[in-house]
Protein backbone atom coordinates (compact mmCIF):
# COMPACT_ATOMS: atom_id res chain seq x y z
CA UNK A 1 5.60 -22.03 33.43
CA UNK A 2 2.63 -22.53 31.11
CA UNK A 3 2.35 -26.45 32.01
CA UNK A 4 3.10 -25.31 35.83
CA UNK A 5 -0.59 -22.88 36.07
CA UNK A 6 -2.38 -25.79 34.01
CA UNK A 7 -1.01 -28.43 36.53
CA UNK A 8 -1.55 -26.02 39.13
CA UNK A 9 -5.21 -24.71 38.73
CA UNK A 10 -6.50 -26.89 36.20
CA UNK A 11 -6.92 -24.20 33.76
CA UNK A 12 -6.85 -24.83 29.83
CA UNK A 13 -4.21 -22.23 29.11
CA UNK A 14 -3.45 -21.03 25.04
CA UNK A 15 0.44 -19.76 24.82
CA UNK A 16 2.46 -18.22 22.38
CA UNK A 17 6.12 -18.49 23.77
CA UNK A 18 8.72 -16.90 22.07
CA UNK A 19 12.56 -18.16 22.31
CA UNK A 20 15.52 -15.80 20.91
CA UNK A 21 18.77 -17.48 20.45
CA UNK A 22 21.70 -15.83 18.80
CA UNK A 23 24.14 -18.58 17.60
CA UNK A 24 28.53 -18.58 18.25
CA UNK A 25 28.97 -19.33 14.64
CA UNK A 26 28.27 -16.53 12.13
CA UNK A 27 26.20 -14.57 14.73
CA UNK A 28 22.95 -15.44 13.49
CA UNK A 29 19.74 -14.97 15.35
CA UNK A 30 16.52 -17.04 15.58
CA UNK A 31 13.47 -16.31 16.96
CA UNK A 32 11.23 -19.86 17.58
CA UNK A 33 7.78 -19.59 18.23
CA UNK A 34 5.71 -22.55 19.86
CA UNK A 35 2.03 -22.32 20.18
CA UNK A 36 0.43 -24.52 23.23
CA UNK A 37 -3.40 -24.79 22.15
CA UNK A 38 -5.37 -27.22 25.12
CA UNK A 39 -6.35 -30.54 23.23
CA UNK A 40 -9.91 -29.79 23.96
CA UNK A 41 -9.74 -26.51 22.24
CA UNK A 42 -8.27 -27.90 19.13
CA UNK A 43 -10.82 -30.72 18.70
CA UNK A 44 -13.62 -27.88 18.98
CA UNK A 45 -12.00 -25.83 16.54
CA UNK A 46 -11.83 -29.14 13.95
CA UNK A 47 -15.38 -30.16 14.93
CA UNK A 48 -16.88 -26.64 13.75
CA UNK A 49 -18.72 -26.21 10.36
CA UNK A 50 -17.67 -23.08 8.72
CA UNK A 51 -21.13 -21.03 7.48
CA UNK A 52 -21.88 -21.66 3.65
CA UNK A 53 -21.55 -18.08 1.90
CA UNK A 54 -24.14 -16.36 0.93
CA UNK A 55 -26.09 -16.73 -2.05
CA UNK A 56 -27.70 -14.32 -4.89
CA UNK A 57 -31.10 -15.10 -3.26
CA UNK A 58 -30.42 -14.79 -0.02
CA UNK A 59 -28.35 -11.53 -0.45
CA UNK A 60 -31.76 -9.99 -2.61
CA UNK A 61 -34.03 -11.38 0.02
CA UNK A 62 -31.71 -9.29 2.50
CA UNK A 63 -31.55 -6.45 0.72
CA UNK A 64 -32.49 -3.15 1.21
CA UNK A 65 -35.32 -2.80 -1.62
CA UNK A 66 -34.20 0.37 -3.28
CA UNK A 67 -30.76 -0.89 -3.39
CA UNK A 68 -31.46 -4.11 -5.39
CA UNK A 69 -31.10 -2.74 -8.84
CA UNK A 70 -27.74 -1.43 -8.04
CA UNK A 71 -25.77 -4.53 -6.23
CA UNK A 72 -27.96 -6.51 -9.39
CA UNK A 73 -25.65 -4.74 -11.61
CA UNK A 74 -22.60 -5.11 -10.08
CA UNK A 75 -23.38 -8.82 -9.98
CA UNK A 76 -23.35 -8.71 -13.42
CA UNK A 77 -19.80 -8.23 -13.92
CA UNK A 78 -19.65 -11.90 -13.55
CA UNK A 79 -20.07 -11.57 -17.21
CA UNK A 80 -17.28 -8.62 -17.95
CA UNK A 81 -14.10 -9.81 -19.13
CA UNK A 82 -11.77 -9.90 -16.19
CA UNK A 83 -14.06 -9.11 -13.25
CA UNK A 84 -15.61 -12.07 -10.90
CA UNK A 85 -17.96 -11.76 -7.73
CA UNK A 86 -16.78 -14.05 -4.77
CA UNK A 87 -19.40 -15.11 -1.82
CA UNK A 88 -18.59 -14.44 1.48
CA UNK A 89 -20.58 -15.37 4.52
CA UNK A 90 -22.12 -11.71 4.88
CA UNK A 91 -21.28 -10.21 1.96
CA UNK A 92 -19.37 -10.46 -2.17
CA UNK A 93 -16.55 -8.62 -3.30
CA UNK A 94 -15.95 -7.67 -6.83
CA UNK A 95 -12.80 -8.99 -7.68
CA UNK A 96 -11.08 -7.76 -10.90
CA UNK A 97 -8.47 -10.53 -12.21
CA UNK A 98 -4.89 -9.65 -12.31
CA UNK A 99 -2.93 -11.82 -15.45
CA UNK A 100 0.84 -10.51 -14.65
CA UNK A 101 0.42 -12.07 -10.82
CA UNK A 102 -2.28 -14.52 -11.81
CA UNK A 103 -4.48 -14.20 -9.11
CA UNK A 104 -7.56 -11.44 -8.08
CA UNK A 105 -8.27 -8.58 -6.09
CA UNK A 106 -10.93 -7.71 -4.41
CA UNK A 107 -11.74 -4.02 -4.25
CA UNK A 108 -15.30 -3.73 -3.94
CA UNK A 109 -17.81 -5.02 -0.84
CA UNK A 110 -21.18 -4.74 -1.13
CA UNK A 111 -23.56 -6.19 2.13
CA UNK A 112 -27.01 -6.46 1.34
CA UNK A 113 -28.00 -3.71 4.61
CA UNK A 114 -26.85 -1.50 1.79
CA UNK A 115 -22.64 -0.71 2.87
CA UNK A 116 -20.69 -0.41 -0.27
CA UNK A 117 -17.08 -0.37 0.40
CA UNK A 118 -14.07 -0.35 -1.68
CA UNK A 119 -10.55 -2.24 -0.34
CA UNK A 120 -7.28 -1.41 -2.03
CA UNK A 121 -4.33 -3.85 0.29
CA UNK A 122 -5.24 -6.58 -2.72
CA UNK A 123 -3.92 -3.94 -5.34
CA UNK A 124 -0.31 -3.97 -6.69
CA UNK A 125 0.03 0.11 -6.54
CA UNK A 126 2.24 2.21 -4.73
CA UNK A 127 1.32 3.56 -1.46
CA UNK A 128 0.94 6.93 -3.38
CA UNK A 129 -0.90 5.61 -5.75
CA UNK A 130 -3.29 3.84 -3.55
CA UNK A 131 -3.07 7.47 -1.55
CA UNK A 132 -4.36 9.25 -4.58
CA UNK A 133 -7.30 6.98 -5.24
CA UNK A 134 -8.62 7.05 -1.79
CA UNK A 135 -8.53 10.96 -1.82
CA UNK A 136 -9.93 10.50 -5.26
CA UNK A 137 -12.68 8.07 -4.10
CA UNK A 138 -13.13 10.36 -1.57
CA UNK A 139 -14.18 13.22 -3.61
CA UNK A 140 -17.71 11.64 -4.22
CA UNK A 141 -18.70 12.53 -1.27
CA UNK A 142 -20.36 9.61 -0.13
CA UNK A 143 -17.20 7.25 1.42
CA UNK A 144 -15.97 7.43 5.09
CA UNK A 145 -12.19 6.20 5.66
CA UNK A 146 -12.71 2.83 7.64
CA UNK A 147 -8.41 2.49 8.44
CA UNK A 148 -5.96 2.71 5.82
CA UNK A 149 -6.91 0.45 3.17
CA UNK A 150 -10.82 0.89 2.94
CA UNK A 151 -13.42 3.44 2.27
CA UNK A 152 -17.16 2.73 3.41
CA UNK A 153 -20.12 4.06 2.23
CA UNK A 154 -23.58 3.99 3.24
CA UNK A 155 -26.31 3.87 0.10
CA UNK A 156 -29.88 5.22 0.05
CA UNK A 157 -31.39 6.84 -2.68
CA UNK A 158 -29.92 9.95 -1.94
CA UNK A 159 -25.80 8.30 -2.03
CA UNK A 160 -27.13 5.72 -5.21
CA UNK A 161 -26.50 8.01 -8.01
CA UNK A 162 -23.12 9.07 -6.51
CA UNK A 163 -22.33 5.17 -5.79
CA UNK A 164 -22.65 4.36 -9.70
CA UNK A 165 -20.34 6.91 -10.60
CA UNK A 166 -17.89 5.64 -8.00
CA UNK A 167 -18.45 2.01 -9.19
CA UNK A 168 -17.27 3.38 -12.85
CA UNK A 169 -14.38 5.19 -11.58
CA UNK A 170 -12.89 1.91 -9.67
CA UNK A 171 -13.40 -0.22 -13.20
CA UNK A 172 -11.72 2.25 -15.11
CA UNK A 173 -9.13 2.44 -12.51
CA UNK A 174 -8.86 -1.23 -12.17
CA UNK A 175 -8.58 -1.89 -16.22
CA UNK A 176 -6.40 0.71 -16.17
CA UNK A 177 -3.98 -0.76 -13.18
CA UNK A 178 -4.49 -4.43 -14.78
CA UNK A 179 -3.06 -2.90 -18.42
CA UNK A 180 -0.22 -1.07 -16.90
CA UNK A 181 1.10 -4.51 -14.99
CA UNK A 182 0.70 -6.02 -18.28
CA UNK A 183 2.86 -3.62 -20.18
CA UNK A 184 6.41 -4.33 -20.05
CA UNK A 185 8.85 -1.84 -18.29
């Protein structure tokens, strides 16, 4: 069907096609997936440059001006046992390092327009216990739910004092999660 319209009308067509098959022996069932991506299309995708992420500078240079003292800070915790900042494209995360699953999460967004968000899917909690922090979180009065797993909030010198004391509560929170995977059951 899929070569039939790109025979047909000369269209570059991308397809996902899906084949179900249940088997005689031992009733098992498969389901195959093929992708059909047009040759042209792939060689694009392989020929693009993925943007460098952003850097300290350009992030300050960016920034809103009243907000630089605060995202300096949390910058900082590049230097705090257990925390690193990753460089995204448009933005860094605070990531907090995990030793029991050897690997970080990031939990906290910052974009130099001045959002400051906070992301729990990387965390290794419950779905209560992530429940609890959000509601927590969102006690401060200065986060938005943004889906399920993140809470957005917009600084200015009115949210910035509020923000600090958020950014507290998540390390504590984070040390605290980061001990408990470490302590034996």
């Amino acid at each position: 069907m899929i070569t039939w319209l790109s025979d047909s009308y000369g269209v570059n067509i991308n397809a996902t096609v899906l084949s179900y098959v249940k088997t005689k022996v031992n009733e098992a069932e498969l389901l195959m997936k093929t992708s059909i991506i047009p040759e042209e299309i792939e060689q694009d995708r392989a020929g693009k440059k993925k943007l460098p992420p952003l850097t300290h500078d350009e992030f300050m240079k960016n920034c809103v001006p009243e907000l630089r003292s605060f995202f300096q800070e949390l910058m900082d915790l590049d230097k705090k046992d257990g925390y690193s900042i990753y460089w995204g494209v448009r933005s860094y995360s605070v990531r907090k390092y995990l030793p029991s699953f050897n690997r970080y999460a990031s939990v906290i967004y910052c974009y130099p327009e001045g959002l400051f968000s906070f992301y729990s899917a990387q965390l290794p909690i419950s779905e209560e216990a992530a429940g609890m922090l959000r509601k927590e979180l969102l006690s401060f009065g200065i986060f938005k739910e943004s889906g399920k797993k993140t809470l957005i909030a917009t600084l200015n010198n009115e949210t910035l004092s509020k923000a600090k004391e958020a950014v507290e509560y998540i390390f504590k929170k984070m040390d605290e999660i980061a001990k408990d995977l470490e302590t034996p059951t």
